[in-house]
Protein backbone atom coordinates (compact mmCIF):
# COMPACT_ATOMS: atom_id res chain seq x y z
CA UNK A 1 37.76 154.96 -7.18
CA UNK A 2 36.96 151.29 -6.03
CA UNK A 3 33.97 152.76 -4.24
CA UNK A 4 32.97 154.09 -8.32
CA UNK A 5 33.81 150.77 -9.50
CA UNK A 6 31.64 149.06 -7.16
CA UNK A 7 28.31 151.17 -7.96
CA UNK A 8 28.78 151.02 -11.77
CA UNK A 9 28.94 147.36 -11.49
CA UNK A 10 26.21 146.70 -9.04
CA UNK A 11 23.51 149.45 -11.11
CA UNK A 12 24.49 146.99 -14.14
CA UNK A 13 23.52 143.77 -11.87
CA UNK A 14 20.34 145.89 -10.62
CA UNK A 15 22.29 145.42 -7.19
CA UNK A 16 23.89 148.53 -5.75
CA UNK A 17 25.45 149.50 -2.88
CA UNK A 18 24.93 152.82 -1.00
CA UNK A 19 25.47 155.26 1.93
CA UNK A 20 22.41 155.17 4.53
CA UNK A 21 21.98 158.47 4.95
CA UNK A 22 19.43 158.19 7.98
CA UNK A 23 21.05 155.54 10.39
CA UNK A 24 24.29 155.49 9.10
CA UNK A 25 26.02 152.92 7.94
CA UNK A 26 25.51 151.11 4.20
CA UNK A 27 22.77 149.37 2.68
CA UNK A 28 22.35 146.85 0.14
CA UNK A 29 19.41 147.71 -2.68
CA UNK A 30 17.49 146.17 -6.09
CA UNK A 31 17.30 142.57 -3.98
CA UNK A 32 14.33 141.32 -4.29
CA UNK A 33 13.04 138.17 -2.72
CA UNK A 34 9.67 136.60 -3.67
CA UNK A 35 8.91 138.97 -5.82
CA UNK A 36 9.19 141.71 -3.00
CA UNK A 37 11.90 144.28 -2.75
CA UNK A 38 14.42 143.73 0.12
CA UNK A 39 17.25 146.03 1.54
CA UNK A 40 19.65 144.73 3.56
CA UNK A 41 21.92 146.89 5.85
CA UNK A 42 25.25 146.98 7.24
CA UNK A 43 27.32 148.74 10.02
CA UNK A 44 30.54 148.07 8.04
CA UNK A 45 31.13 148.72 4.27
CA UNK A 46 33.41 145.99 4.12
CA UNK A 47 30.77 143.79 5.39
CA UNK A 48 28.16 145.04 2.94
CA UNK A 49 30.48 144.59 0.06
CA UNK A 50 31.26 140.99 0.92
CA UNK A 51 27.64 140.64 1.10
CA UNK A 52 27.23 142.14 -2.29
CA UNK A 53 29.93 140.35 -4.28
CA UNK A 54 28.21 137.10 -2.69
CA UNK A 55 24.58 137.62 -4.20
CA UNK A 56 26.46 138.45 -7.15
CA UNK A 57 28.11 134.89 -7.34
CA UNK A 58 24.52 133.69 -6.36
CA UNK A 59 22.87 135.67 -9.15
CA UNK A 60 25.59 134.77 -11.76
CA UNK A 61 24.44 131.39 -11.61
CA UNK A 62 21.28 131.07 -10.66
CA UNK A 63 19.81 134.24 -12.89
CA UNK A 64 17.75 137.08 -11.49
CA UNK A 65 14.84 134.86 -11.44
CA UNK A 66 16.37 133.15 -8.57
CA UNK A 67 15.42 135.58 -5.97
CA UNK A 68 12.07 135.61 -6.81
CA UNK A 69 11.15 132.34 -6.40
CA UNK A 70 9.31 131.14 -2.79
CA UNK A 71 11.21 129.55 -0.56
CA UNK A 72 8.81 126.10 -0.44
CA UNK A 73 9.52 126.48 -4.48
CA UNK A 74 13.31 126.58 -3.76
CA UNK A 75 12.81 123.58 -1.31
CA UNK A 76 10.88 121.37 -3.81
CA UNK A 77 13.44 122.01 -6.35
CA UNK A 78 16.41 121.26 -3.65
CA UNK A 79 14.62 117.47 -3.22
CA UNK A 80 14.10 117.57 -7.07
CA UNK A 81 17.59 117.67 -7.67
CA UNK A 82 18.55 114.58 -5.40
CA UNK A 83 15.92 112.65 -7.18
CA UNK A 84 17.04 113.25 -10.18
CA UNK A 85 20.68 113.02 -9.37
CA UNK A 86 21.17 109.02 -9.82
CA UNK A 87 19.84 108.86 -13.23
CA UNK A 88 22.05 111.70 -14.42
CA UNK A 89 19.04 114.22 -14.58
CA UNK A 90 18.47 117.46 -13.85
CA UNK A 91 15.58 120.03 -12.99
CA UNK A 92 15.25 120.81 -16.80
CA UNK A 93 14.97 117.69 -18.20
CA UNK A 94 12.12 116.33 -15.75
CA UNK A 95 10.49 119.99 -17.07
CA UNK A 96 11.00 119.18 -20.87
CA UNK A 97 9.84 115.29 -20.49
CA UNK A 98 7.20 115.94 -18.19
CA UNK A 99 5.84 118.92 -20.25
CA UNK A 100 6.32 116.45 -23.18
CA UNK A 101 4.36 114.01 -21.27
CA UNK A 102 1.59 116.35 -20.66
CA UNK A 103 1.33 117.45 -24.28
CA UNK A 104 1.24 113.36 -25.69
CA UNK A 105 -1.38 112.85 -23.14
CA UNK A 106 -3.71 115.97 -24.39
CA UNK A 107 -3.56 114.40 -27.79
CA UNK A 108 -3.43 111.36 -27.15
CA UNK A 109 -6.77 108.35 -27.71
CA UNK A 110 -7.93 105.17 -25.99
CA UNK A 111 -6.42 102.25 -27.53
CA UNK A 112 -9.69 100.97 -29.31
CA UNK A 113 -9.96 104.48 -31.10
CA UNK A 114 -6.21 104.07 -32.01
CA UNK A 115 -6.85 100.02 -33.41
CA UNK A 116 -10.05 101.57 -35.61
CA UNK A 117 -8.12 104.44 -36.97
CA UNK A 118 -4.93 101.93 -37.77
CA UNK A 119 -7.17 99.48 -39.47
CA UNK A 120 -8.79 102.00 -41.73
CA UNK A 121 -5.39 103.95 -42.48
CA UNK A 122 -4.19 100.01 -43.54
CA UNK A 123 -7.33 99.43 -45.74
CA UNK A 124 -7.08 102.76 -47.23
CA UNK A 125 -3.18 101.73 -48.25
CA UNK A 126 -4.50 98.94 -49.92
CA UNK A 127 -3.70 95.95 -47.45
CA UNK A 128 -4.84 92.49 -48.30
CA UNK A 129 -8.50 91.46 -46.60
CA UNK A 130 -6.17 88.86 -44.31
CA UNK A 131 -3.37 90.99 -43.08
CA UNK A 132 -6.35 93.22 -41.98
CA UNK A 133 -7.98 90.29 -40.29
CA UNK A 134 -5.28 88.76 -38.08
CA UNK A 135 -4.02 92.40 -36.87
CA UNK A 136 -7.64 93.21 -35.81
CA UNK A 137 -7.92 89.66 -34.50
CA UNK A 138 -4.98 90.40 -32.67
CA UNK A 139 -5.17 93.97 -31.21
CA UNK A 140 -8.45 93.33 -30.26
CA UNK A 141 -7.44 90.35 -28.17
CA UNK A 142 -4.69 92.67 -26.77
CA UNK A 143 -7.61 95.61 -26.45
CA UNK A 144 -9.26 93.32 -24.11
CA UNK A 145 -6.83 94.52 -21.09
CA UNK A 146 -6.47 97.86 -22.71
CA UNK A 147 -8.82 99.47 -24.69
CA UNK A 148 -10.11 102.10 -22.20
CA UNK A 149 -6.39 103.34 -21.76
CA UNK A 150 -4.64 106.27 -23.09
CA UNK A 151 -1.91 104.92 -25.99
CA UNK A 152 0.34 107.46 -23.71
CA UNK A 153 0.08 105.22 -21.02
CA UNK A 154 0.54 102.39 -21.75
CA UNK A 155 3.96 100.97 -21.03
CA UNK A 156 6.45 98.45 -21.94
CA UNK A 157 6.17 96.23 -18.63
CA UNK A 158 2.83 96.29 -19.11
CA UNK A 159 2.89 94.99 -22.85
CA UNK A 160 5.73 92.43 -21.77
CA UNK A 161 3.51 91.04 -19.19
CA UNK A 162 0.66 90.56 -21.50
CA UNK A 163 2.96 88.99 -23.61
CA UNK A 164 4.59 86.56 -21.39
CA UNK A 165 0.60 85.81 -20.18
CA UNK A 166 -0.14 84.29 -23.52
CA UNK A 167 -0.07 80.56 -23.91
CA UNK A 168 1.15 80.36 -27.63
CA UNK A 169 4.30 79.73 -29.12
CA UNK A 170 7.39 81.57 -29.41
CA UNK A 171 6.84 82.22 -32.36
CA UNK A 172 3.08 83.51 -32.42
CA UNK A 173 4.35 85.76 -29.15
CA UNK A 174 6.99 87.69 -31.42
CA UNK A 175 3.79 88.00 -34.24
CA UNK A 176 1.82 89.40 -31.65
CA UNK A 177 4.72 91.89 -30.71
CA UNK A 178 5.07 92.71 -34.45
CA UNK A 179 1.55 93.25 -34.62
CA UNK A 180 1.76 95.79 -31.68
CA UNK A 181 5.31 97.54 -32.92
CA UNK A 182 3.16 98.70 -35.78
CA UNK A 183 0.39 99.87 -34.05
CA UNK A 184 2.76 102.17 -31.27
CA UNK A 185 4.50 103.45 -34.37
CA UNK A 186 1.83 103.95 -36.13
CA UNK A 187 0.51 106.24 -32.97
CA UNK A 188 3.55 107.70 -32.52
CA UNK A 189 3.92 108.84 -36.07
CA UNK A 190 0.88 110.44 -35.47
CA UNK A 191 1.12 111.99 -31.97
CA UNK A 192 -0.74 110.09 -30.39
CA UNK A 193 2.13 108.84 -28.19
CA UNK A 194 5.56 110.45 -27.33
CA UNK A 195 7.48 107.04 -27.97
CA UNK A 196 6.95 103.47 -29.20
CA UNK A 197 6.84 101.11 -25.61
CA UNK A 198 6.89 98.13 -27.62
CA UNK A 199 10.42 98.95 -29.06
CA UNK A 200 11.97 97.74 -25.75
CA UNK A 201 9.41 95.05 -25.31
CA UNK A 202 10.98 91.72 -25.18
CA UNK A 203 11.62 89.22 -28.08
CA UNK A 204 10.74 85.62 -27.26
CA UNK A 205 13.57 83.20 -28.22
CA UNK A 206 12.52 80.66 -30.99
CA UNK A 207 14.49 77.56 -31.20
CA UNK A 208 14.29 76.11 -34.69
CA UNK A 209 14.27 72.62 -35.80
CA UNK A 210 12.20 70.23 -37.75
CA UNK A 211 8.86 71.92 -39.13
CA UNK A 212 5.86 70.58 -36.51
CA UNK A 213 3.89 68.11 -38.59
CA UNK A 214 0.68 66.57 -37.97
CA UNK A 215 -0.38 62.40 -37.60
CA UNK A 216 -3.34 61.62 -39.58
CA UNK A 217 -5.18 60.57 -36.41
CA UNK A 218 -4.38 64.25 -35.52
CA UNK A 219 -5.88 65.48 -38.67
CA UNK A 220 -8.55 63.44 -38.82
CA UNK A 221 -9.54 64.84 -35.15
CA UNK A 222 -8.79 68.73 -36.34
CA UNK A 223 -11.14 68.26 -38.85
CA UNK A 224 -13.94 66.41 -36.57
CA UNK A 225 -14.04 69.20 -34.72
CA UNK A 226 -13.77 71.96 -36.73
CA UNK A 227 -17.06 74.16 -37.99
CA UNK A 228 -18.31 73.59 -41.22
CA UNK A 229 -17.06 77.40 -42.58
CA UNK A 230 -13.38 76.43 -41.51
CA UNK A 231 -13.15 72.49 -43.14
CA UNK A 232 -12.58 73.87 -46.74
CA UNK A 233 -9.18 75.81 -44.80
CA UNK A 234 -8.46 73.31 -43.10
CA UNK A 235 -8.53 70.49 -45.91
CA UNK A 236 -6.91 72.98 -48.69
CA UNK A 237 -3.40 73.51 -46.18
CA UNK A 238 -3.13 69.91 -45.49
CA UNK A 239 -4.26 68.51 -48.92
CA UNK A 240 -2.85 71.01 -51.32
CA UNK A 241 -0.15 72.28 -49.36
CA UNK A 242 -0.84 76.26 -49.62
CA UNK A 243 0.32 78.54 -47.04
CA UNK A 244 -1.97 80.29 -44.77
CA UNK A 245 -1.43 83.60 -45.95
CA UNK A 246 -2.27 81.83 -49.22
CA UNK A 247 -5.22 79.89 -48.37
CA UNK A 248 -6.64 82.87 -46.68
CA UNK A 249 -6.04 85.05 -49.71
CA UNK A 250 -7.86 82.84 -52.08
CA UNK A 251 -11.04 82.74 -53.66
CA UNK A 252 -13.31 80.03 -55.02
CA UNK A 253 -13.05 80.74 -58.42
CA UNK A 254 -9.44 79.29 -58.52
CA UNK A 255 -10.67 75.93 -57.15
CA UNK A 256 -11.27 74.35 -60.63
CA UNK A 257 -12.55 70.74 -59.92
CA UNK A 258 -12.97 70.34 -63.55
CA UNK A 259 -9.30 70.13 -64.20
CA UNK A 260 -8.61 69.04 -60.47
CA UNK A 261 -6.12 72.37 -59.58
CA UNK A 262 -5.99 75.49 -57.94
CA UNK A 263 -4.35 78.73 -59.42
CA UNK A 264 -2.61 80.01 -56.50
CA UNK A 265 -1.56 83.88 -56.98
CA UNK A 266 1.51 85.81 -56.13
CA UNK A 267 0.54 86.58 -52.47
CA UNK A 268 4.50 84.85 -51.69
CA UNK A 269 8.38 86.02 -53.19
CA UNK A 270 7.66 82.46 -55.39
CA UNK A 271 5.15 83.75 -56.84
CA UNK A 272 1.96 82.09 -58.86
CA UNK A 273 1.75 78.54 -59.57
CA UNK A 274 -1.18 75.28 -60.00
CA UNK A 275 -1.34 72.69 -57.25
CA UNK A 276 -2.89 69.64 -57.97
CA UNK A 277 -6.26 68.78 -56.21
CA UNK A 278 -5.84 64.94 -54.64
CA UNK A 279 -8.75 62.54 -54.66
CA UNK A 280 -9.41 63.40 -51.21
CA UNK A 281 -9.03 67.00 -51.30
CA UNK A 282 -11.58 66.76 -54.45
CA UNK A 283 -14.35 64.86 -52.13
CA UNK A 284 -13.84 67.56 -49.04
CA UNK A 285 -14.41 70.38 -51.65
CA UNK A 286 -16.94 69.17 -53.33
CA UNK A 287 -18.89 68.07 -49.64
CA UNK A 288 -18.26 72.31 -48.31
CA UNK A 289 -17.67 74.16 -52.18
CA UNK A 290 -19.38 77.22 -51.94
CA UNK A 291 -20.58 79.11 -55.74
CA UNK A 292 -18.36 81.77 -55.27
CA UNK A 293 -16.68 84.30 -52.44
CA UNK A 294 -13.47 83.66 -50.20
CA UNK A 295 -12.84 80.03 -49.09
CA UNK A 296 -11.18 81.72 -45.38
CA UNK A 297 -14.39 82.91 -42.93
CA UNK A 298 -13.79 86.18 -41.64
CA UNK A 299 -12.78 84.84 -38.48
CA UNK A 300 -11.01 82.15 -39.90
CA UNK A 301 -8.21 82.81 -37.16
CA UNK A 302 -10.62 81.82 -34.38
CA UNK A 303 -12.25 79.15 -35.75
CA UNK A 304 -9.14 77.37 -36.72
CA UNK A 305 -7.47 77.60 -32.98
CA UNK A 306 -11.24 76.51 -31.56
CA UNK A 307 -10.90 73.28 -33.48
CA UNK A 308 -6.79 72.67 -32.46
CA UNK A 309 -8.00 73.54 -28.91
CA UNK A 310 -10.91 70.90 -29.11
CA UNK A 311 -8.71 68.12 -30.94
CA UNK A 312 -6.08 68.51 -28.61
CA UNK A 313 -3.16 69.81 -30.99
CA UNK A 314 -0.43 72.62 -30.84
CA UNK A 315 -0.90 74.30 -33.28
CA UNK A 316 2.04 75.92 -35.10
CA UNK A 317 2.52 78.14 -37.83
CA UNK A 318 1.79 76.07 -41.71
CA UNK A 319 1.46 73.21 -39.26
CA UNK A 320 -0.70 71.66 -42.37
CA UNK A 321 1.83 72.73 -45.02
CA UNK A 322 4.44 70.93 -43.50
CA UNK A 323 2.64 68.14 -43.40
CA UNK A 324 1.36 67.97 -46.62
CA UNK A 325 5.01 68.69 -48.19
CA UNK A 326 6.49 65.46 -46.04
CA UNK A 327 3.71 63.30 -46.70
CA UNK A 328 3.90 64.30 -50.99
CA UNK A 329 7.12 64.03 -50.92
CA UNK A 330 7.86 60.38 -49.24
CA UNK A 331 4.13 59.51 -50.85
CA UNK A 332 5.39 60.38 -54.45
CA UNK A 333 8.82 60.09 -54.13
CA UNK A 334 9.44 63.15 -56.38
CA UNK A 335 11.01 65.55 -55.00
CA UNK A 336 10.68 68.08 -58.22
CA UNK A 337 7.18 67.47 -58.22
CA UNK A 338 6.08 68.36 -54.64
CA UNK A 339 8.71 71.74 -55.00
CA UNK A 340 6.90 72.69 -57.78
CA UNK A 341 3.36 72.14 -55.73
CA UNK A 342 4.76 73.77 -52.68
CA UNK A 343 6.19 76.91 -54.95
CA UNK A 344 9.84 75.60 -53.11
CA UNK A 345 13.15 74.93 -54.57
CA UNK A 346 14.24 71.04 -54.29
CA UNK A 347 16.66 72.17 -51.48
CA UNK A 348 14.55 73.47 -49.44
CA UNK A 349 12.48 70.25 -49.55
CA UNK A 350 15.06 67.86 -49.02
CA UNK A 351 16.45 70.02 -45.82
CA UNK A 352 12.92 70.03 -43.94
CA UNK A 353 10.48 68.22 -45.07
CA UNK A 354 11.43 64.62 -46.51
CA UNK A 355 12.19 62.71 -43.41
CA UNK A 356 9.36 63.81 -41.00
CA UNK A 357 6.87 60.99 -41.73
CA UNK A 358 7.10 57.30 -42.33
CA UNK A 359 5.92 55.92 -45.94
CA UNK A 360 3.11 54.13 -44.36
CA UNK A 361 1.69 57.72 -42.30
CA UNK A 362 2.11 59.27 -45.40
CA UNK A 363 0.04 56.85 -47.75
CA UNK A 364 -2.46 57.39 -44.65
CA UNK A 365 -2.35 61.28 -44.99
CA UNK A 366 -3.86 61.23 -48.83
CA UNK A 367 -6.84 58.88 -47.65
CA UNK A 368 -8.32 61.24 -44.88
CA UNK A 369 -12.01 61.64 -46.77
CA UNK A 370 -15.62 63.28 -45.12
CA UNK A 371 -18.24 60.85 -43.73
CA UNK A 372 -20.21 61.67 -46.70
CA UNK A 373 -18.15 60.06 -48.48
CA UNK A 374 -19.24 56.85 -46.88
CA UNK A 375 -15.70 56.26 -45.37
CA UNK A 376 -15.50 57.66 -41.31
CA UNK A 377 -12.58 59.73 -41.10
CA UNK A 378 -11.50 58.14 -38.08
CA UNK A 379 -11.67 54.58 -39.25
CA UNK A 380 -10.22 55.04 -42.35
CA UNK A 381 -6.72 53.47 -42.98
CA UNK A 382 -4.88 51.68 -40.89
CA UNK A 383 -2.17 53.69 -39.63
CA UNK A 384 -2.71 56.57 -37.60
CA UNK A 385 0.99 57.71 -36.12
């Protein structure tokens, strides 16, 4: 009866165990072992049986599959495993993530395809002409390391690295990360990579204080140096106060010199507002004033960290707008008034702007003019600190 047992459970396992008619004995049958059919013979049934409840066990948890693989196959996955083993890994999971890998890479594009395809996709949703400028400004500086690689490849110690390499600010190193989170996401979104490497990318720590303000000798030497198509930028931050986003979003037909302001439009959460154009900011607009167009060059971006490089300065982010907002506000010596200019509240003034300057830097500030005005912008007033 056990005998019985045994047969009707090996035929269902494909394994069975039988009589040898011709030498005697038993033999095991339906092994097969790389893919070629195997018996296996005993003198003793006990023996054979052992044997058979064994590749039983073995086939239970290995499947059927199991004995057909090749034994160097069997090897490699034996040294697989202990690979694997210290990150908590297994044989199918190196499968799915390479064959995931493999997939990502088949679709995937070199990184300059991937920065053309973002910026149209961006256009197309309607961004504004700058936001469109400074993230081709910056992925193209980035593209200069990688645009002949796969977006697949690249990875996040190589993006920290090029990171860390860059001699800006904090701040303008977390922009630049920004700048690329969007890009990997966008590719990812689109299969074009199988995960964002910039997600884990580090964040650079920014210590805040005191908004970075510029001397008028400073000023006077950024503007010296700077190309004619960048002065009008240059002069419209630091005289008027606008943001950059601002200044680089606006046009020349809201420079009115007739009534001496400029309509500023909701590009900011405070929305639209007139600034007052200052003697001197009238006499460096009317020296560059173009008839109509953008007052930002294309590669305003550039041009503006050519001339900070040339004259020497740091340049940090509003550098002018900070400037202009402490020297209004200790030149005037009303705070409503230079909140209202700024499109700021009267809080926000008085907590980091009023005490940057001295009265006597800030009367300097409003009397930086053009040569062509007959006054040298670097022997004009007295007081230079």
């Amino acid at each position: 009866m056990v005998f019985i047992v045994v047969l009707i459970m090996a035929k269902r396992a494909h394994l069975h165990l039988s009589k040898d008619r011709k030498n005697g004995g038993w033999v095991i049958d339906g092994l097969r072992v790389e893919g070629k059919r195997k018996r296996r013979y005993f003198a003793k049934k006990s023996d054979a049986e052992l044997e058979l409840a064994s590749l039983r066990a073995q086939q239970a948890r290995e499947g059927e599959a199991a004995f057909d693989l090749p034994a160097a196959i069997r090897m490699q996955a034996a040294k697989a495993s202990e690979i694997l083993r210290p990150h908590g890994a297994n044989l199918v999971d190196a499968a799915r993530f390479y064959v995931k890998h493999l997939e990502a890479t088949k679709r995937s594009l070199p990184f300059s395809v991937l920065v053309e395809k973002l910026l149209h996709a961006k256009e197309a949703d309607g961004r504004s002409v700058f936001h469109l400028r400074d993230m081709r400004w910056r992925l193209r500086l980035f593209g200069r390391n990688f645009d002949d690689k796969l977006v697949e490849e690249i990875t996040t110690l190589e993006i920290n690295e090029w990171l860390r390499a860059q001699r800006s600010s904090p701040q303008s190193r977390n922009n630049f990360r920004k700048v690329l989170h969007g890009a990997f996401s966008f590719a990812e979104s689109n299969g074009f990579c199988s995960a964002n490497p910039v997600a884990k990318a580090a964040t650079a720590k920014v210590i805040k204080g005191p908004p970075s303000v510029l001397s008028p000798l400073q000023m006077r030497s950024l503007l010296a140096n700077a190309a004619s198509e960048i002065i009008p930028y240059i002069a419209i931050a630091g005289f008027a106060g606008l943001r950059n986003s601002e200044v680089e979003a606006l046009d020349w037909d809201a420079v009115d010199l007739a009534r001496n302001r400029i309509e500023v439009k909701a590009v900011h959460k405070t929305g639209h507002r007139w600034v007052d154009i200052q003697p001197n900011l009238a006499l460096w607009i009317t020296t560059h004033r173009k008839a109509a167009g953008p007052v930002s060059p294309k590669d305003a971006i550039r041009l503006r960290a050519t001339a900070a490089k040339l004259a020497k300065i740091s340049w940090q982010n509003n550098v002018l707008r900070h400037t202009y907002g402490s020297s209004h506000a200790v030149h005037f010596r009303n705070a409503t008034l230079t909140s209202n200019q700024m499109g700021n509240t009267p809080r926000v003034l008085l907590e980091h702007y009023r005490n940057l300057i001295t009265p006597e830097a800030a009367a300097d500030w409003w009397g930086i003019v053009p040569e062509e005005s007959g006054q040298n912008i670097f022997r004009l007033g007295a007081v230079n600190g």
